[in-house]
PDB file of N, CA and C in Angstrom:
ATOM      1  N   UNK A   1     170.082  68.780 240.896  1.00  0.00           N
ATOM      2  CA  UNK A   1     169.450  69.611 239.886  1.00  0.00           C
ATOM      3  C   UNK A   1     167.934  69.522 240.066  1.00  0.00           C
ATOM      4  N   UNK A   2     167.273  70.961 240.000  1.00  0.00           N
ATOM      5  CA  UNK A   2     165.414  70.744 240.178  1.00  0.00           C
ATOM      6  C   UNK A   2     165.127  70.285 238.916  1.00  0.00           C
ATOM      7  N   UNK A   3     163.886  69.132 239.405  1.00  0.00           N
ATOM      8  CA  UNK A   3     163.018  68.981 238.466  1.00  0.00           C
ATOM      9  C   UNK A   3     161.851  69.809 237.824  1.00  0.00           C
ATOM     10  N   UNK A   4     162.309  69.640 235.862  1.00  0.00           N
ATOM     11  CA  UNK A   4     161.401  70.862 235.847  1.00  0.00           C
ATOM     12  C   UNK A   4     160.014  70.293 235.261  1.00  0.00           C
ATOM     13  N   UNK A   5     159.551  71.010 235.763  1.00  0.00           N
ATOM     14  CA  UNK A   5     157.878  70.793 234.848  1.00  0.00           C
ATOM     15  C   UNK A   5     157.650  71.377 233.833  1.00  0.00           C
ATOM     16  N   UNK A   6     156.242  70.776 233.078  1.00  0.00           N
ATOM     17  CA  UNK A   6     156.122  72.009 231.852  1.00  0.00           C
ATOM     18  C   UNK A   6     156.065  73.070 231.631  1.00  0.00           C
ATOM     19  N   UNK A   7     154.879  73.783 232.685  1.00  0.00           N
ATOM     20  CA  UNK A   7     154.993  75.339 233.444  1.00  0.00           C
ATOM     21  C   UNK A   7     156.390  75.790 233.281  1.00  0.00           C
ATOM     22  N   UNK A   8     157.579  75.001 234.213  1.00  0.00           N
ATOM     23  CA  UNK A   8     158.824  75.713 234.361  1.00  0.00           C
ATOM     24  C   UNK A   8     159.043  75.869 232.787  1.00  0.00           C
ATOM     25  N   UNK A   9     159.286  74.801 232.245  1.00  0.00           N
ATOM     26  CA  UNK A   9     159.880  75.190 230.873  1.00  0.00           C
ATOM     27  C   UNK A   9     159.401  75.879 229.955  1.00  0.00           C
ATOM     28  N   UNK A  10     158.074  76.326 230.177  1.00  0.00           N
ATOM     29  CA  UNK A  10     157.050  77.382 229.306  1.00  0.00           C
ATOM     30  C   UNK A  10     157.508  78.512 229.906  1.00  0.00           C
ATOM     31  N   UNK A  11     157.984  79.389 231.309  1.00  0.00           N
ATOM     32  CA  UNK A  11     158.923  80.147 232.076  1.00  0.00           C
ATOM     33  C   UNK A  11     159.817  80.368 231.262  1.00  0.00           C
ATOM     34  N   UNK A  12     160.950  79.207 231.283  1.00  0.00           N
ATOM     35  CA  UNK A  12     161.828  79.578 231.144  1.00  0.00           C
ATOM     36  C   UNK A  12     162.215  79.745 230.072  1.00  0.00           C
ATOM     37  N   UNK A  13     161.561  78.798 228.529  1.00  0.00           N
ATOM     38  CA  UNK A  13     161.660  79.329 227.390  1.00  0.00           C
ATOM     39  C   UNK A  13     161.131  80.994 227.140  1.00  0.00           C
ATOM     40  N   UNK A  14     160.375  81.480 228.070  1.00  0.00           N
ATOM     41  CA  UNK A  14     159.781  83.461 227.392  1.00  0.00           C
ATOM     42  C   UNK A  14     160.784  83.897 228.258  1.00  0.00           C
ATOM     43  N   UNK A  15     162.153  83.166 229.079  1.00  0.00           N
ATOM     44  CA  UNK A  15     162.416  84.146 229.761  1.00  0.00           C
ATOM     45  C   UNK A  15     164.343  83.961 229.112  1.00  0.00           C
ATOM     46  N   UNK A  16     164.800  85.381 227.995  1.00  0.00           N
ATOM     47  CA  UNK A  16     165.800  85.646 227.704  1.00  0.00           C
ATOM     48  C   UNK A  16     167.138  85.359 228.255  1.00  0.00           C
ATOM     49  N   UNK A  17     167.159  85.534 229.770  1.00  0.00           N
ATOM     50  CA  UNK A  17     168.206  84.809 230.363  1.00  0.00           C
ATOM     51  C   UNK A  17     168.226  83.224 230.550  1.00  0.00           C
ATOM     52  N   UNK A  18     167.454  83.092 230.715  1.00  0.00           N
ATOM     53  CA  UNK A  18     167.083  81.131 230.367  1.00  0.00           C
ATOM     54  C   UNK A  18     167.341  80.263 231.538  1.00  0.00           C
ATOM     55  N   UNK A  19     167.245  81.009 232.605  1.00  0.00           N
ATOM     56  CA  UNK A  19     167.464  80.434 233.860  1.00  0.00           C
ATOM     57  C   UNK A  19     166.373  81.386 234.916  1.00  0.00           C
ATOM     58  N   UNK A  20     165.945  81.109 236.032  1.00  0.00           N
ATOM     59  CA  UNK A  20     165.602  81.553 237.312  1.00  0.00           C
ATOM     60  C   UNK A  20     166.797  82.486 237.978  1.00  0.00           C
ATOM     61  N   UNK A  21     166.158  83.758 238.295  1.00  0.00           N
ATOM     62  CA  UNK A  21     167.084  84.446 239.230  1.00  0.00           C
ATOM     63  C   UNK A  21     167.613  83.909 240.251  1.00  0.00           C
ATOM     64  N   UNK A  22     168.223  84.556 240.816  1.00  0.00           N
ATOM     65  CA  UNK A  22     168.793  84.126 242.129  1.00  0.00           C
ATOM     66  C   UNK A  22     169.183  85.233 242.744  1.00  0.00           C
ATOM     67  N   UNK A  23     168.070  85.130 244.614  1.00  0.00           N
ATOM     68  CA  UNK A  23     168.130  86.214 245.156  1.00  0.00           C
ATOM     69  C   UNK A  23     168.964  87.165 245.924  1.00  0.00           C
ATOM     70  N   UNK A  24     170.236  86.149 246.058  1.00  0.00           N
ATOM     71  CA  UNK A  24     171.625  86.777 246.704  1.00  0.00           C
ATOM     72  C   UNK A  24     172.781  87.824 245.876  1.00  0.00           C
ATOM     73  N   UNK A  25     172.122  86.711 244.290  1.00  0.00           N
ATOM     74  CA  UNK A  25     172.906  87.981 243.490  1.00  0.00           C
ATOM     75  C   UNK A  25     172.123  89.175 242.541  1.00  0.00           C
ATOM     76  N   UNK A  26     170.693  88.684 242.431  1.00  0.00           N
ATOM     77  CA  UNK A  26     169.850  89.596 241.264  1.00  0.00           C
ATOM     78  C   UNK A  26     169.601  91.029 242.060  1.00  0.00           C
ATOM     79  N   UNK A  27     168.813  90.270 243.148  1.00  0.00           N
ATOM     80  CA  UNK A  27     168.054  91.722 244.271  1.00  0.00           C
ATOM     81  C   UNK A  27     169.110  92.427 245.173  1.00  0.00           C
ATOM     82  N   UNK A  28     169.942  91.646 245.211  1.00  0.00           N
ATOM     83  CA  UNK A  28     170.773  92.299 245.773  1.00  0.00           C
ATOM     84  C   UNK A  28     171.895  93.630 245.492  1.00  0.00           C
ATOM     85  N   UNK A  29     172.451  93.163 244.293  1.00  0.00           N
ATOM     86  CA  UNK A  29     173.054  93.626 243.246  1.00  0.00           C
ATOM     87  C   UNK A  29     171.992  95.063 242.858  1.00  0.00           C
ATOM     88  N   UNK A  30     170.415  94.797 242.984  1.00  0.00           N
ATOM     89  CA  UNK A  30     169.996  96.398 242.406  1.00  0.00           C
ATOM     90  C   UNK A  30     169.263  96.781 243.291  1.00  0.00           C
ATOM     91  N   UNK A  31     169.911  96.565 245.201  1.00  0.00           N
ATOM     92  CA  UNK A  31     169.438  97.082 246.132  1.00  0.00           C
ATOM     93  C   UNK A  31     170.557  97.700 246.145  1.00  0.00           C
ATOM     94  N   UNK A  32     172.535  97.196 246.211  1.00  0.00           N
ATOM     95  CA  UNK A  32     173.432  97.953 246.352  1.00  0.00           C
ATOM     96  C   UNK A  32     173.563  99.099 245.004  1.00  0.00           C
ATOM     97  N   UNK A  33     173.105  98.931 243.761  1.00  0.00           N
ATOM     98  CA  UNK A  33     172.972  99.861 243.045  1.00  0.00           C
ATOM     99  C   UNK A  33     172.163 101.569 243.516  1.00  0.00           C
ATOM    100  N   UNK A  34     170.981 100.614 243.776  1.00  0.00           N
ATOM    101  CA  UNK A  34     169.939 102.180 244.513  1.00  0.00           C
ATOM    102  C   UNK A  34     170.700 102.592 246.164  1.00  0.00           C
ATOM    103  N   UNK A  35     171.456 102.172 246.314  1.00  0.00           N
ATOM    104  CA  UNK A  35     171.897 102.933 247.839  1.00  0.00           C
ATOM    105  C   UNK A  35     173.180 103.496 247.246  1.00  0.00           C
ATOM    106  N   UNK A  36     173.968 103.617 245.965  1.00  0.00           N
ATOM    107  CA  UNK A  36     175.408 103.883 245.907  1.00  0.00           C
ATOM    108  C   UNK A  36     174.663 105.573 245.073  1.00  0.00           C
ATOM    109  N   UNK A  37     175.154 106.378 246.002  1.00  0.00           N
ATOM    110  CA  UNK A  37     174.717 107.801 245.695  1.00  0.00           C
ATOM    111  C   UNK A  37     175.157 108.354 244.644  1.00  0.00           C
ATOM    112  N   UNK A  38     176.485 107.801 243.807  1.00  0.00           N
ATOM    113  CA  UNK A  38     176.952 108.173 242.752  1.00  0.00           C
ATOM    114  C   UNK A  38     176.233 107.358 241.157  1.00  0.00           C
ATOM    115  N   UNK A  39     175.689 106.520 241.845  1.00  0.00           N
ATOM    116  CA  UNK A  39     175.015 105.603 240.618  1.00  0.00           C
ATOM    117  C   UNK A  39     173.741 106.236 240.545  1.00  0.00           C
ATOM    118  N   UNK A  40     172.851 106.601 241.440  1.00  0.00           N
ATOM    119  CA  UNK A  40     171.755 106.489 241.604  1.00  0.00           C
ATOM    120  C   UNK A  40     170.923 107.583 242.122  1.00  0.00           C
ATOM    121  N   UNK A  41     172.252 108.876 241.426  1.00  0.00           N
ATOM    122  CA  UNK A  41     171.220 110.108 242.461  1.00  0.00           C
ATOM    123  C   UNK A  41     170.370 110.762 241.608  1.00  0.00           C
ATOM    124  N   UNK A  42     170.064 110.252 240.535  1.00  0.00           N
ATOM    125  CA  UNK A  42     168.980 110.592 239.683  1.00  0.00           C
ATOM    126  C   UNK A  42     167.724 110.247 239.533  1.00  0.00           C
ATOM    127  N   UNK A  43     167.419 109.102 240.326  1.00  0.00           N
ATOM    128  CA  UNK A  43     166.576 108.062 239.695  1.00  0.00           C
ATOM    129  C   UNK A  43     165.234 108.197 241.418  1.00  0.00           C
ATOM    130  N   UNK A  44     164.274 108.659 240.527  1.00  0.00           N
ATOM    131  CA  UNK A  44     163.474 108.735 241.683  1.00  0.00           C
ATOM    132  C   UNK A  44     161.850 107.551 241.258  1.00  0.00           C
ATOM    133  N   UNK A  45     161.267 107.378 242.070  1.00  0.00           N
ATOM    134  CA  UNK A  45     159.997 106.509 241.778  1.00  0.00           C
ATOM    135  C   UNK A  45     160.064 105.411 240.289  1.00  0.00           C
ATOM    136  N   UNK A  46     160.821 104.451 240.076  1.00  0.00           N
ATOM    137  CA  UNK A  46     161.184 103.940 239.543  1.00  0.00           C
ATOM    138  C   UNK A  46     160.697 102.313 240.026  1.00  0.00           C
ATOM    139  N   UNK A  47     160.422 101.612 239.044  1.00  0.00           N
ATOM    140  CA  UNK A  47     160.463 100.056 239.387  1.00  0.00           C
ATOM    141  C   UNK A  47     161.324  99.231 238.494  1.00  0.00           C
ATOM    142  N   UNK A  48     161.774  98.554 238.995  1.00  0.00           N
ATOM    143  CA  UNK A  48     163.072  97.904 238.433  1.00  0.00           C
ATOM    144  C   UNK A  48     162.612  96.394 238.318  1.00  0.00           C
ATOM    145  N   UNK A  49     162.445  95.730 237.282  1.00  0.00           N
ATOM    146  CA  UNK A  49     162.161  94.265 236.683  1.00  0.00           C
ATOM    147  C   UNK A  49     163.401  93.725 237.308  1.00  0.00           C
ATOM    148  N   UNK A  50     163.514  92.866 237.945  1.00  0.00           N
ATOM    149  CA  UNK A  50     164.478  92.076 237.719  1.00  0.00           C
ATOM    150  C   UNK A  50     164.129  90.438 237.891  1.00  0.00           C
ATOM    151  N   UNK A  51     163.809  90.125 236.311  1.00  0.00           N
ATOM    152  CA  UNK A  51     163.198  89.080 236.330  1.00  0.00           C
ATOM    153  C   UNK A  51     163.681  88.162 234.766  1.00  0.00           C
ATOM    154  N   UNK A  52     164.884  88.814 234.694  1.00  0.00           N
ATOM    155  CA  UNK A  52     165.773  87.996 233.506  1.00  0.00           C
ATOM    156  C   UNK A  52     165.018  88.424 232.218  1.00  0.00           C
ATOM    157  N   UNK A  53     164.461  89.125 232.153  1.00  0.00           N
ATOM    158  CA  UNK A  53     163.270  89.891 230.736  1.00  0.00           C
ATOM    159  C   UNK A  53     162.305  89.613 230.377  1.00  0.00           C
ATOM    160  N   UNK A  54     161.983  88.596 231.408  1.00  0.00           N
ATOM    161  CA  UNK A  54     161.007  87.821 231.203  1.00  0.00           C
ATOM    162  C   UNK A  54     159.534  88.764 230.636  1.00  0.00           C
ATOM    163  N   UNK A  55     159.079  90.041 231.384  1.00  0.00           N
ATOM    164  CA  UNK A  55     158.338  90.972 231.097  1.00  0.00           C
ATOM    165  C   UNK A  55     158.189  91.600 229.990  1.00  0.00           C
ATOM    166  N   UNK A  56     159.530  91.810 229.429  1.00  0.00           N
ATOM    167  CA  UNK A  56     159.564  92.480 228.030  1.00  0.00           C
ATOM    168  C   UNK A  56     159.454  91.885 227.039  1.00  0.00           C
ATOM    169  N   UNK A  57     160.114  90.428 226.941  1.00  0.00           N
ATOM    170  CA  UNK A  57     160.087  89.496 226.174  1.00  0.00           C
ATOM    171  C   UNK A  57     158.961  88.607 226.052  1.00  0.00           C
ATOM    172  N   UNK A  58     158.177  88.215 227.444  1.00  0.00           N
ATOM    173  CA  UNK A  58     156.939  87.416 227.017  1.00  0.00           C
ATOM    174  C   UNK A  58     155.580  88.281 226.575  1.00  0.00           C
ATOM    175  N   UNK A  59     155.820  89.793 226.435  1.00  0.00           N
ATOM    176  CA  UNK A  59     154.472  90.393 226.502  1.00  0.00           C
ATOM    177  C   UNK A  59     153.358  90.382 227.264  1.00  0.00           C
ATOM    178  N   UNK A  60     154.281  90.555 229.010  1.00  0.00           N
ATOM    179  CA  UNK A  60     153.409  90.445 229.883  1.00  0.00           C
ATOM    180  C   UNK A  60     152.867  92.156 230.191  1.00  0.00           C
TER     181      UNK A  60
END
């Protein structure tokens, strides 16, 4: 298990999911989303958070 620091836990308390992503399943998961033509043939110039809400929730 990582050791956390205060930083981390000041992170991870503003961040709603309450854990660190993980890049095999977060980025990945909404790279196969934007390539599946039936999900995604709407969606043009778009940026996609994927950062557990951390953005919306800490008022960054």
């Amino acid at each position: 298990m990582p050791v956390h620091t205060a930083r981390t836990g000041k992170i991870l308390a503003a961040t709603p999911m309450g854990r660190f992503g993980d890049s095999e399943k977060e980025l990945c998961g909404a790279v196969l989303f934007l390539l599946n033509n039936d999900a995604a043939s709407f969606i043009t110039g778009v940026t996609i958070p994927i950062d557990g809400g951390f953005s919306a929730y800490s008022g960054v």
